[in-house]
Protein backbone atom coordinates (compact mmCIF):
# COMPACT_ATOMS: atom_id res chain seq x y z
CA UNK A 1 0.00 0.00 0.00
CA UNK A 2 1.23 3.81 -0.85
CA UNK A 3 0.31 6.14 1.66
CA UNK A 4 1.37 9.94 0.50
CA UNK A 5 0.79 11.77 3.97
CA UNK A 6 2.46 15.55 3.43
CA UNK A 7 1.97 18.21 1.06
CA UNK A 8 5.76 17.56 -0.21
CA UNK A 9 4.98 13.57 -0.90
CA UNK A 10 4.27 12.61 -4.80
CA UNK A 11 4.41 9.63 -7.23
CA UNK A 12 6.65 10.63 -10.56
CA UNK A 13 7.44 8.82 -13.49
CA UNK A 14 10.66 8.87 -15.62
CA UNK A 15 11.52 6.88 -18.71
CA UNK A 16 14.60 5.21 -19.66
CA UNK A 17 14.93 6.95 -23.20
CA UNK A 18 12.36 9.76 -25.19
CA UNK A 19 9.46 8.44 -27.00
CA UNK A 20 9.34 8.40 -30.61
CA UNK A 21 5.08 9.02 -31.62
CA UNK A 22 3.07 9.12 -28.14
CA UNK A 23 3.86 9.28 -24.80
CA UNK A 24 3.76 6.49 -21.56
CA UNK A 25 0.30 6.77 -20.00
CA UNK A 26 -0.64 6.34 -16.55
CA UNK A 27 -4.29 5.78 -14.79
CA UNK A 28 -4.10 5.98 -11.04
CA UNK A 29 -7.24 5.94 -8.66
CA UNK A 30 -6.77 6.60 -4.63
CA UNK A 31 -8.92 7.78 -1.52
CA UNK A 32 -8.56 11.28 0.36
CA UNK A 33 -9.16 10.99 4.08
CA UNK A 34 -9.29 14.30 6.22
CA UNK A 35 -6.74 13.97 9.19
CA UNK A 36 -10.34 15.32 11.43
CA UNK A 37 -13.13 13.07 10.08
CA UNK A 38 -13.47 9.51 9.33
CA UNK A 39 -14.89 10.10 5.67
CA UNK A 40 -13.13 8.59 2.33
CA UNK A 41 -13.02 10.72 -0.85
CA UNK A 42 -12.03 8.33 -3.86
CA UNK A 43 -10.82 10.08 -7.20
CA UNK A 44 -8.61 9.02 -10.12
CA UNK A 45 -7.10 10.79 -13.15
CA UNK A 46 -4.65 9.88 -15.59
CA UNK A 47 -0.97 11.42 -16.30
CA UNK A 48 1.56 10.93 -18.83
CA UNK A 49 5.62 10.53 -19.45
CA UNK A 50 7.91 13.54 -20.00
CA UNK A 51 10.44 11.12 -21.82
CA UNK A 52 13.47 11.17 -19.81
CA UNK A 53 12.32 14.39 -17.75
CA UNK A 54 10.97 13.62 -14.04
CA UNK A 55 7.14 14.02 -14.65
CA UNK A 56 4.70 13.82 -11.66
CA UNK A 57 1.68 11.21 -11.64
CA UNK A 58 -0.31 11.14 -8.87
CA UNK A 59 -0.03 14.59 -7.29
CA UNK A 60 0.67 15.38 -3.49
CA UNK A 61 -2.70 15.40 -1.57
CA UNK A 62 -3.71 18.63 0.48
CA UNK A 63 -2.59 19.74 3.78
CA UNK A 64 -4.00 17.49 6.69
CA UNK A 65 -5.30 14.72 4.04
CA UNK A 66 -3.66 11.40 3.82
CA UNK A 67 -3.76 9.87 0.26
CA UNK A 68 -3.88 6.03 0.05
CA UNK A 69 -3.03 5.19 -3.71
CA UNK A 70 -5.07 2.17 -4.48
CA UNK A 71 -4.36 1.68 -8.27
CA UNK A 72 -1.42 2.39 -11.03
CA UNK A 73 -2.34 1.14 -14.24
CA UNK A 74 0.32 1.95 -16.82
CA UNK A 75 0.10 1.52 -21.32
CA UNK A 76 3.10 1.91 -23.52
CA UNK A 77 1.09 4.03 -26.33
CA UNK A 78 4.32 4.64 -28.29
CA UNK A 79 5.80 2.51 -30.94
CA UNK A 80 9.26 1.38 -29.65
CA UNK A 81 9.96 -0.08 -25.78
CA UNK A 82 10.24 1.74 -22.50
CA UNK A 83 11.99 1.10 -19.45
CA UNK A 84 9.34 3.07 -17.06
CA UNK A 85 10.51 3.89 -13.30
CA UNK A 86 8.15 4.85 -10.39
CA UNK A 87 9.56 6.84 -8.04
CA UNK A 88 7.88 7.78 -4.41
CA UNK A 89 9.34 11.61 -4.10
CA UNK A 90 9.31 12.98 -0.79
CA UNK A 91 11.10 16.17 -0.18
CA UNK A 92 12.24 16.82 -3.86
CA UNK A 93 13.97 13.35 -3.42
CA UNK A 94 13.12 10.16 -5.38
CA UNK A 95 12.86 7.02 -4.65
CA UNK A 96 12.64 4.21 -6.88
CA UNK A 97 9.98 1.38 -6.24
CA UNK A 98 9.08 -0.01 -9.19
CA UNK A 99 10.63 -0.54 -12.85
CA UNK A 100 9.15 -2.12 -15.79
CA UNK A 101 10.13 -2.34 -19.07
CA UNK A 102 7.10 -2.02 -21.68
CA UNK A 103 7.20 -3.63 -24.87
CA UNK A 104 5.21 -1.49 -28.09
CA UNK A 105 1.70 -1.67 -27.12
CA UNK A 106 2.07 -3.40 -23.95
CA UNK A 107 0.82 -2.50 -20.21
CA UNK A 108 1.40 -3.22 -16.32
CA UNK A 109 -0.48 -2.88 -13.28
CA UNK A 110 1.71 -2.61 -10.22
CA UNK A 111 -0.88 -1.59 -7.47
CA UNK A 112 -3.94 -2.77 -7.81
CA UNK A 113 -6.34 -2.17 -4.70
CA UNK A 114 -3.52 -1.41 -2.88
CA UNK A 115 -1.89 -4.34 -3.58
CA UNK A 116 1.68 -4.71 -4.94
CA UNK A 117 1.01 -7.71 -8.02
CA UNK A 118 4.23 -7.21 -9.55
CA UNK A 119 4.50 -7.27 -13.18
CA UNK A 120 1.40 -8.06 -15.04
CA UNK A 121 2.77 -6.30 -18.34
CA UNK A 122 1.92 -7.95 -21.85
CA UNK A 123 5.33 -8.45 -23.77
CA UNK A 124 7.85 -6.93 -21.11
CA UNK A 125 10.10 -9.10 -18.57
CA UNK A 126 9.25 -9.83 -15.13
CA UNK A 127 11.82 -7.92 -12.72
CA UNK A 128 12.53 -10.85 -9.58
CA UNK A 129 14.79 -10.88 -6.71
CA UNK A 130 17.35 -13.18 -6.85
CA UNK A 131 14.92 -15.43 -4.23
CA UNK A 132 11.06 -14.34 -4.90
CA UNK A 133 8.04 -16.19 -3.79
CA UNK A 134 4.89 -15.45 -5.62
CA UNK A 135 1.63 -16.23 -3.39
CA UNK A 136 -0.83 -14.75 -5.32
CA UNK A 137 -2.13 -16.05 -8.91
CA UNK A 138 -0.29 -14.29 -11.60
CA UNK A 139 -1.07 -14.23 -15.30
CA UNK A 140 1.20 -14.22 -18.49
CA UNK A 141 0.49 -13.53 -21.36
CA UNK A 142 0.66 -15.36 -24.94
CA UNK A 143 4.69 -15.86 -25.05
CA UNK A 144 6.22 -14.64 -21.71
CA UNK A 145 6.69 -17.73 -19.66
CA UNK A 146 10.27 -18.55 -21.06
CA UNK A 147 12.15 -21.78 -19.81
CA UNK A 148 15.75 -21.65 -20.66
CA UNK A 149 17.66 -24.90 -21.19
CA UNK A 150 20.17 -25.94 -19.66
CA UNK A 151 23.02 -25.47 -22.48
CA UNK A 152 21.07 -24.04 -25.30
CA UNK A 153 17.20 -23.13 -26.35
CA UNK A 154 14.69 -22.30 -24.53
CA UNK A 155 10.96 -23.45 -24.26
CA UNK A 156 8.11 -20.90 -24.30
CA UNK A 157 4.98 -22.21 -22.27
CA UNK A 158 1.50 -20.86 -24.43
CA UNK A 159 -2.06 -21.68 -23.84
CA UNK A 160 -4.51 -21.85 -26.32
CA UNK A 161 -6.33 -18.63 -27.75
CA UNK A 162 -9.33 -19.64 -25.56
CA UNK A 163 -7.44 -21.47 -22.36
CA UNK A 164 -9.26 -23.19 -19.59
CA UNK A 165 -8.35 -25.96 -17.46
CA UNK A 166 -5.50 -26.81 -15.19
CA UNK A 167 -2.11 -28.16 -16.00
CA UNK A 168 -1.17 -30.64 -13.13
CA UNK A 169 2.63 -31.72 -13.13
CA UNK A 170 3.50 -35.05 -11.86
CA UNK A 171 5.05 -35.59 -8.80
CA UNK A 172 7.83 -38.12 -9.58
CA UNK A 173 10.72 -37.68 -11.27
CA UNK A 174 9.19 -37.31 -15.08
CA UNK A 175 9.30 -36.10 -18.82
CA UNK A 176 6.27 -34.65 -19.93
CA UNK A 177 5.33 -35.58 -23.75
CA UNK A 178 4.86 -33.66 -26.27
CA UNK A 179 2.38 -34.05 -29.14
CA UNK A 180 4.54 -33.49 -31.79
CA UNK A 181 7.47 -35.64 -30.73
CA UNK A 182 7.69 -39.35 -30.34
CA UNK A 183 7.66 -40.97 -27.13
CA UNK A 184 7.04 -44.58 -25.73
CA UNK A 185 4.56 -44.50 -22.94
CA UNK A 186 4.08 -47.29 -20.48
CA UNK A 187 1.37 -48.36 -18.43
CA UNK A 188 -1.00 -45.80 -19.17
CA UNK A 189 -5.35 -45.72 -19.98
CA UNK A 190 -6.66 -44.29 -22.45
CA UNK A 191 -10.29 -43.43 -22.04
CA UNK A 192 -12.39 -42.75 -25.44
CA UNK A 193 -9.29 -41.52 -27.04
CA UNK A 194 -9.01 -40.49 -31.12
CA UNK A 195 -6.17 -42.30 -33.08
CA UNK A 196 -6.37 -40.84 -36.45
CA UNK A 197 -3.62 -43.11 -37.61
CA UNK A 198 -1.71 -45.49 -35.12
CA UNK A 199 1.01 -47.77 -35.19
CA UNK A 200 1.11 -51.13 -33.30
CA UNK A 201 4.50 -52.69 -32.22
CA UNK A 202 3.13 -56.03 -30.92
CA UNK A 203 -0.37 -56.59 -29.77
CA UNK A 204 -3.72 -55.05 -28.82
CA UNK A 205 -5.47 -56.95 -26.69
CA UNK A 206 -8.82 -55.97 -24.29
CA UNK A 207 -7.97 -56.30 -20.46
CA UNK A 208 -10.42 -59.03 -19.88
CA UNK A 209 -11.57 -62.17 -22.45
CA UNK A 210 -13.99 -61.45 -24.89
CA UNK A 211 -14.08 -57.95 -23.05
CA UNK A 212 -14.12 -55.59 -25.78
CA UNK A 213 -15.50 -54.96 -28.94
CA UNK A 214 -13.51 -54.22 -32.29
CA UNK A 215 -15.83 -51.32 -34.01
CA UNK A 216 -19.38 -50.89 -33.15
CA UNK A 217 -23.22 -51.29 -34.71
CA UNK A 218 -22.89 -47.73 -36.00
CA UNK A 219 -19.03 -47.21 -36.24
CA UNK A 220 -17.55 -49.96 -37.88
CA UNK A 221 -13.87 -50.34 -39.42
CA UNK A 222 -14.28 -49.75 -43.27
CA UNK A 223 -11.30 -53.14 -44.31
CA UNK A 224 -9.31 -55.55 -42.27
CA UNK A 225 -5.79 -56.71 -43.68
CA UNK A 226 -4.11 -59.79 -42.91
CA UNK A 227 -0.36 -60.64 -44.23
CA UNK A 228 -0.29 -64.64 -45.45
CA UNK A 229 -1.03 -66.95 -43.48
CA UNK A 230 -2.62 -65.39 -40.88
CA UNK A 231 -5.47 -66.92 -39.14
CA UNK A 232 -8.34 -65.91 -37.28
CA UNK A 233 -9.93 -67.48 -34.42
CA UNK A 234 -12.58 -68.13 -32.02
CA UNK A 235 -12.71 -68.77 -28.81
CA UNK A 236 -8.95 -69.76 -29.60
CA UNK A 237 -9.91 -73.19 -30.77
CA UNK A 238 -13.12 -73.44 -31.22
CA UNK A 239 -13.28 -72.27 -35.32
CA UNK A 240 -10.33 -70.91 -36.98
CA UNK A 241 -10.05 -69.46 -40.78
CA UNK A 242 -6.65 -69.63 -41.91
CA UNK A 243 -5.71 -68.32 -45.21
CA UNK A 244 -3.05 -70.63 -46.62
CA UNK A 245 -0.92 -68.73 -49.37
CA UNK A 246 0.85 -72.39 -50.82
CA UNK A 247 -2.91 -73.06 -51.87
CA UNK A 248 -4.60 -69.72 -52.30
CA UNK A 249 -6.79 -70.80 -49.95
CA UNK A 250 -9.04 -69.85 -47.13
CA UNK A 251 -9.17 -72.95 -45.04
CA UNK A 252 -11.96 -73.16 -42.20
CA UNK A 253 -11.60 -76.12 -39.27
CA UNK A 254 -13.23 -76.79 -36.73
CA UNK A 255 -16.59 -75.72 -36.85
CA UNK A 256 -19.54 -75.90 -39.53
CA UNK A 257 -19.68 -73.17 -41.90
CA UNK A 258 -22.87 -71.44 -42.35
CA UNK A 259 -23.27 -68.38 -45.39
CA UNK A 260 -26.78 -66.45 -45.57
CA UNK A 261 -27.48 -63.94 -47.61
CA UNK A 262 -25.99 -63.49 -51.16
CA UNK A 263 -22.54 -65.75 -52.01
CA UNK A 264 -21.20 -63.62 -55.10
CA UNK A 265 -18.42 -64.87 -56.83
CA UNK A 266 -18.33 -68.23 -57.10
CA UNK A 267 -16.32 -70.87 -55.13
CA UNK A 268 -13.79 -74.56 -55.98
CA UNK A 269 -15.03 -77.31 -54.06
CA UNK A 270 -12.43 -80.24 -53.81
CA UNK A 271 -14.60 -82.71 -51.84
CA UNK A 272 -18.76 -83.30 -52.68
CA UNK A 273 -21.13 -80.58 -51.94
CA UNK A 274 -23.69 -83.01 -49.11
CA UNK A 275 -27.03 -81.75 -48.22
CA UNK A 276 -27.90 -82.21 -44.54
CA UNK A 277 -30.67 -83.38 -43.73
CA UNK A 278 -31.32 -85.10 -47.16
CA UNK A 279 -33.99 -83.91 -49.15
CA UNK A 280 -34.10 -80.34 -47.04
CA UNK A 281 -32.85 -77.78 -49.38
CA UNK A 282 -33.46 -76.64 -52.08
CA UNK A 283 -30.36 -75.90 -55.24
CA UNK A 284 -32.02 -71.98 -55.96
CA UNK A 285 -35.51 -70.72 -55.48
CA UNK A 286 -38.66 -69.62 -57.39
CA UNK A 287 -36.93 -66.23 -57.35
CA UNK A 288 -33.24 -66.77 -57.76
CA UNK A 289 -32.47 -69.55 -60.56
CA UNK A 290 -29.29 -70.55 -61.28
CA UNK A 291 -28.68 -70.01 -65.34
CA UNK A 292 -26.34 -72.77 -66.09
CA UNK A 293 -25.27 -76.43 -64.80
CA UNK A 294 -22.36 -77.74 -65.40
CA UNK A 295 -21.53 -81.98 -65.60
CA UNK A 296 -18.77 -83.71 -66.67
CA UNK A 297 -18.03 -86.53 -68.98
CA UNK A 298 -20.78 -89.52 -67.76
CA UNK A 299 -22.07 -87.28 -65.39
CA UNK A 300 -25.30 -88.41 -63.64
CA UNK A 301 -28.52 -86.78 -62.66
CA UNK A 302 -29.54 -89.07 -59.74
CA UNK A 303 -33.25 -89.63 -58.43
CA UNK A 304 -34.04 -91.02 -54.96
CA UNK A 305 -30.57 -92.80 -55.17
CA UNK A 306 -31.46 -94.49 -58.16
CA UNK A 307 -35.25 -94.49 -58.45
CA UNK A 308 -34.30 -92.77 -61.83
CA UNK A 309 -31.11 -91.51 -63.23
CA UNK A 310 -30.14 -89.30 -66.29
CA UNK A 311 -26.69 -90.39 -67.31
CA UNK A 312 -24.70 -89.05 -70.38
CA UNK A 313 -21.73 -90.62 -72.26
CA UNK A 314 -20.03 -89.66 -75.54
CA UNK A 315 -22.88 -87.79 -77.50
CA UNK A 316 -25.65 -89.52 -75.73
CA UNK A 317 -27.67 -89.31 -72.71
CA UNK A 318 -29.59 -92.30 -71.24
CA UNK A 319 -33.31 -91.98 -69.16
CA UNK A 320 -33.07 -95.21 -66.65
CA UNK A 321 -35.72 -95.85 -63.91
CA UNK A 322 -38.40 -93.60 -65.48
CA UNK A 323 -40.36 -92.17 -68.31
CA UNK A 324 -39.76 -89.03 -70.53
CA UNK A 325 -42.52 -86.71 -71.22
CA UNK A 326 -41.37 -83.93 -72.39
CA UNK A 327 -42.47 -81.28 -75.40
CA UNK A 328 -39.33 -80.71 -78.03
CA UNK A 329 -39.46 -77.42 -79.66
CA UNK A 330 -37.50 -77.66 -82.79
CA UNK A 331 -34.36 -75.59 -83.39
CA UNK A 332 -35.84 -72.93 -85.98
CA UNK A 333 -33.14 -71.45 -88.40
CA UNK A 334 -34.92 -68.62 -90.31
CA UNK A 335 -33.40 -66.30 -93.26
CA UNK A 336 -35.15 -64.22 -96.31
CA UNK A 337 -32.87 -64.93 -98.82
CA UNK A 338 -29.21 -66.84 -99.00
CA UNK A 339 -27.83 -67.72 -102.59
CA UNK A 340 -25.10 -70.17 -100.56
CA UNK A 341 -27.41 -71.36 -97.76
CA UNK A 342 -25.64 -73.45 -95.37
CA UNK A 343 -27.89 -75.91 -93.04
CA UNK A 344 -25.69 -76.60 -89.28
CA UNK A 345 -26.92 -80.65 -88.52
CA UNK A 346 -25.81 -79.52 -85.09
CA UNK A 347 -27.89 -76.71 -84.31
CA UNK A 348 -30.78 -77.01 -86.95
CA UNK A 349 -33.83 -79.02 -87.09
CA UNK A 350 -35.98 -76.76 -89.33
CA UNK A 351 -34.60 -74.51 -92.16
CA UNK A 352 -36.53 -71.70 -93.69
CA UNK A 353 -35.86 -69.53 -96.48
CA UNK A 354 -38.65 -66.82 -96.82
CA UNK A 355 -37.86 -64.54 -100.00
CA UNK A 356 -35.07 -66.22 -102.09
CA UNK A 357 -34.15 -63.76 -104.73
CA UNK A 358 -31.07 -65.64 -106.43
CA UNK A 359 -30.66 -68.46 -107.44
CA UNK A 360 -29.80 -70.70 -104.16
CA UNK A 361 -27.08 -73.67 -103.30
CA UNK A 362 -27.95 -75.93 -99.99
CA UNK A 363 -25.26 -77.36 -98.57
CA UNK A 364 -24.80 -78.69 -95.10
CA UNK A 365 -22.45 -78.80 -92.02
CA UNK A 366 -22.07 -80.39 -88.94
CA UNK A 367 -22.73 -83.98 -87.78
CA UNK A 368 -25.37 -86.27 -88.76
CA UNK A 369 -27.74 -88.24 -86.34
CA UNK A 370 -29.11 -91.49 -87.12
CA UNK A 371 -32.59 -91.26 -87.62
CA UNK A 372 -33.20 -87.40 -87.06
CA UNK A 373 -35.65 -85.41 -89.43
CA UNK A 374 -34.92 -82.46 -90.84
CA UNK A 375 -37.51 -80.47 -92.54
CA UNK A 376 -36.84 -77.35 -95.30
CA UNK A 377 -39.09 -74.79 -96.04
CA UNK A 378 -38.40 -72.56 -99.52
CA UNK A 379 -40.44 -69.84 -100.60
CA UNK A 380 -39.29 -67.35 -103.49
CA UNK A 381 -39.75 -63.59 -103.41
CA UNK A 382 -42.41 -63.58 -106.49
CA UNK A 383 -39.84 -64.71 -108.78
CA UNK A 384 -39.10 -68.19 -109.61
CA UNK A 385 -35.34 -68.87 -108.82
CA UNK A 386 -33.05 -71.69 -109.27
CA UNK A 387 -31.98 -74.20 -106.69
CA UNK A 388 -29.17 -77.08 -106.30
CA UNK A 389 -28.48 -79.57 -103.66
CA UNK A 390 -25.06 -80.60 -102.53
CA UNK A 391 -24.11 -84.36 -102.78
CA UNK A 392 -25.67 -84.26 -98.89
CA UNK A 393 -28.77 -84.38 -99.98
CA UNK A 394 -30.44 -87.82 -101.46
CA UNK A 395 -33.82 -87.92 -102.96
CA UNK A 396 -35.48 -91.10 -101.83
CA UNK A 397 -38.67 -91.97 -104.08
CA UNK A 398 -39.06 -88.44 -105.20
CA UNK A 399 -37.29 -85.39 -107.13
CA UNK A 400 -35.62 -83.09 -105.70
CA UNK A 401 -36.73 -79.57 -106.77
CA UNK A 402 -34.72 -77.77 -109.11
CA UNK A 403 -36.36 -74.43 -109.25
CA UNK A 404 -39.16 -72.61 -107.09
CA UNK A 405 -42.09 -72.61 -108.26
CA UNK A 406 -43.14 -68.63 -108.32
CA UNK A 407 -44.78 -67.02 -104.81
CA UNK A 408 -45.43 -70.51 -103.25
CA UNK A 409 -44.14 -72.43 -100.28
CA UNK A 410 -42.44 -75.73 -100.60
CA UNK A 411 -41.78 -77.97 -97.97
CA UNK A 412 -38.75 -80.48 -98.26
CA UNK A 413 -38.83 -83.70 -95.43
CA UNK A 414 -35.17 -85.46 -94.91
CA UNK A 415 -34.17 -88.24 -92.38
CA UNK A 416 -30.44 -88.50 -91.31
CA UNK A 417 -28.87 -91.80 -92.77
CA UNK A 418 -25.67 -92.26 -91.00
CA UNK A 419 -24.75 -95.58 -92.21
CA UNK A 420 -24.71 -93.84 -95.85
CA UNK A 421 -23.81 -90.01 -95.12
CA UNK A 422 -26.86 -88.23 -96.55
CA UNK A 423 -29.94 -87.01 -95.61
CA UNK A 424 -32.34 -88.72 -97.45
CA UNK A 425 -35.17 -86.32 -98.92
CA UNK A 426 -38.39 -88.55 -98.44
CA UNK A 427 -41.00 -85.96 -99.17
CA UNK A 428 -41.60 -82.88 -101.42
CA UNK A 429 -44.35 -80.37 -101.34
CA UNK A 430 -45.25 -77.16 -102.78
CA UNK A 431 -48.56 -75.48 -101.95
CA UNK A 432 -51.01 -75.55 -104.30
């Protein structure tokens, strides 16, 4: 507390060095007490530096009136830094009790409510006895709590813009970590913490079986990578999938296997596929068909094991055990007009030519069956047109046609003669 008690008792102010643009600006408050009557009067003003020239700041209070200074509030206005010194002037004589030196733009409060709080000043250094033991909270500002190393650098302590909370050190002997170094830490929880991307040195493992989950029903991990010939297990034993890298192969023991929902993609099976219970499931639905199936050489299509069997071999494929009864559509090979028209045995039953408009050679392909009809339908396009038959063709008991006759349909009726290599025409028509 500053008590000015005489007439010739002041607070000045003197600066280390002039100011360049505006001067060192003091705000002072205090209370006035008549030495006769127990009243206060509080008042306040506000001074300024005289650059290097003592200037006075709070004034010398009036005869019989002690003046308790409660508060010195002092702003560096100018644009370079001062050294500011308080003296308390008694007699014409000053006494230092206070220096500061005030960074561009920066300010200190020295008394406030009576109270000496040191510096307080926003860029300036904090002036400490060689031994000094700060009681009260103090507060620093953005880049003036400075720890100097013990060779070289220094370490500059900042909060954040908007700071709240409290920084507890450790007891024990310790290093604190940073977040932008590495450090090993050991023995420590983590409660709900965000890893945006971690490293793992050995193992992550929950602190009590099957006592943690990995992802959740509304967060869950987006892929999961295994090197070769990793495995993964549960309840240690129980089932394991191992993927086996010699084989390409994801190999499941222990366990049954079980897949709902949609199995894309195919799979190899190397053993039979077995139905359990028999005659349970179903191979597709009334919704989801399969589009092809695939046998091999003599496979079988097996009934009731054996109550009727489809089996194939070479180009044949044998009913046993049952009955066929079955409608054939014929295979329908349609074209308007083809003046080379080749007929494929092997994937034609019926040939039609709709609107021949040249004169037309039928020849054939593929393999003959024993037996099989084969039936030809010719129609010109208005126009009677030539036609000639390849040595494949045999008339059998009637003449083969050797032009169209004009705007009408003929119909030609072969059977496959195998022993002989032709197809013998039996029958030919033409409309009437």
């Amino acid at each position: 507390m500053l008590v000015l008690d005489a007439t010739t008792k002041s607070i000045t102010t003197k600066l280390g060095a002039v100011h360049t643009t505006n001067p060192v600006t003091y705000v002072y408050a205090y209370a006035d007490q008549v030495d006769s009557t127990e009243t206060f009067t509080e008042g306040g003003n506000v001074a300024q530096s005289n650059g290097t020239t003592s200037q006075e700041v709070i004034p010398a209070p009036a005869a019989s009136t002690q003046r308790t200074v409660k508060d010195i509030m002092i702003f560096n206005s100018d644009t370079i830094s001062h050294a500011v010194t308080l003296y308390y002037t008694s007699s014409g004589t000053d006494y230092p009790f206070y220096k500061e030196t005030l960074a561009a733009g920066a300010w200190a409060y020295p008394l406030r409510d009576g109270v000496f709080e040191g510096s307080a000043a926003a860029a300036a250094d904090m002036i400490l006895s060689e031994i000094q033991t700060v009681t009260g909270a103090k507060t620093f500002e953005s880049g003036k709590f400075i720890l100097a190393g013990s060779s070289s650098g220094a370490t500059t302590v900042n909060a954040t813009a908007a700071a709240s909370g409290t920084l507890t050190l450790p007891a024990a002997t310790d290093t604190l970590v940073g977040k932008a170094t590495t450090d090993t830490m050991t023995n420590k929880t983590l409660t709900a913490p965000v890893l945006n991307s971690a490293t793992v040195g050995t193992k992550i493992e929950p602190t009590t079986d099957d006592g943690a989950t990995l992802g959740i029903s509304t967060k869950q991990f987006s892929d999961l990578y295994l090197a070769n010939n990793a495995t993964i297990r549960f309840g240690n034993t129980e089932a394991i999938i191992t993927h086996n890298q010699a084989s390409s192969q994801i190999e499941i023991a222990g366990g049954t296997t079980k897949v709902t929902g949609l199995f894309e993609g195919g799979f190899t099976a190397t053993g039979a596929i077995i139905a359990n219970p028999s005659n349970a499931y179903a191979l597709g639905s009334t919704t989801y068909q399969f589009s092809d199936l695939f046998l091999g050489e003599g496979g079988v299509i097996n009934w009731d094991n054996g109550d009727a069997t489809l089996t194939q071999s070479g180009n044949s494929v044998t009913l046993a055990g049952a009955s066929l009864t079955a409608a054939i559509a014929p295979r329908v090979v349609t074209t308007t007009d083809d003046a080379t028209a080749v007929i494929d045995l092997d994937a034609t039953d019926r040939y039609h030519l709709t609107a021949i408009a040249n004169a037309t050679t039928i020849s054939t392909t593929g393999t003959l069956v024993s037996g099989k009809a084969r039936l030809i339908r010719l129609k010109d396009a208005g126009v009677a047109k030539g036609l000639t038959w390849d040595a494949a063709f045999r008339a059998v008991g009637v003449t083969l046609p050797t032009t169209t006759v004009a705007g009408k349909t003929h119909y030609i009726l072969g059977v496959d003669n195998t022993d002989d290599s032709k197809v013998d025409v039996i029958a030919v028509t033409v409309q009437a």
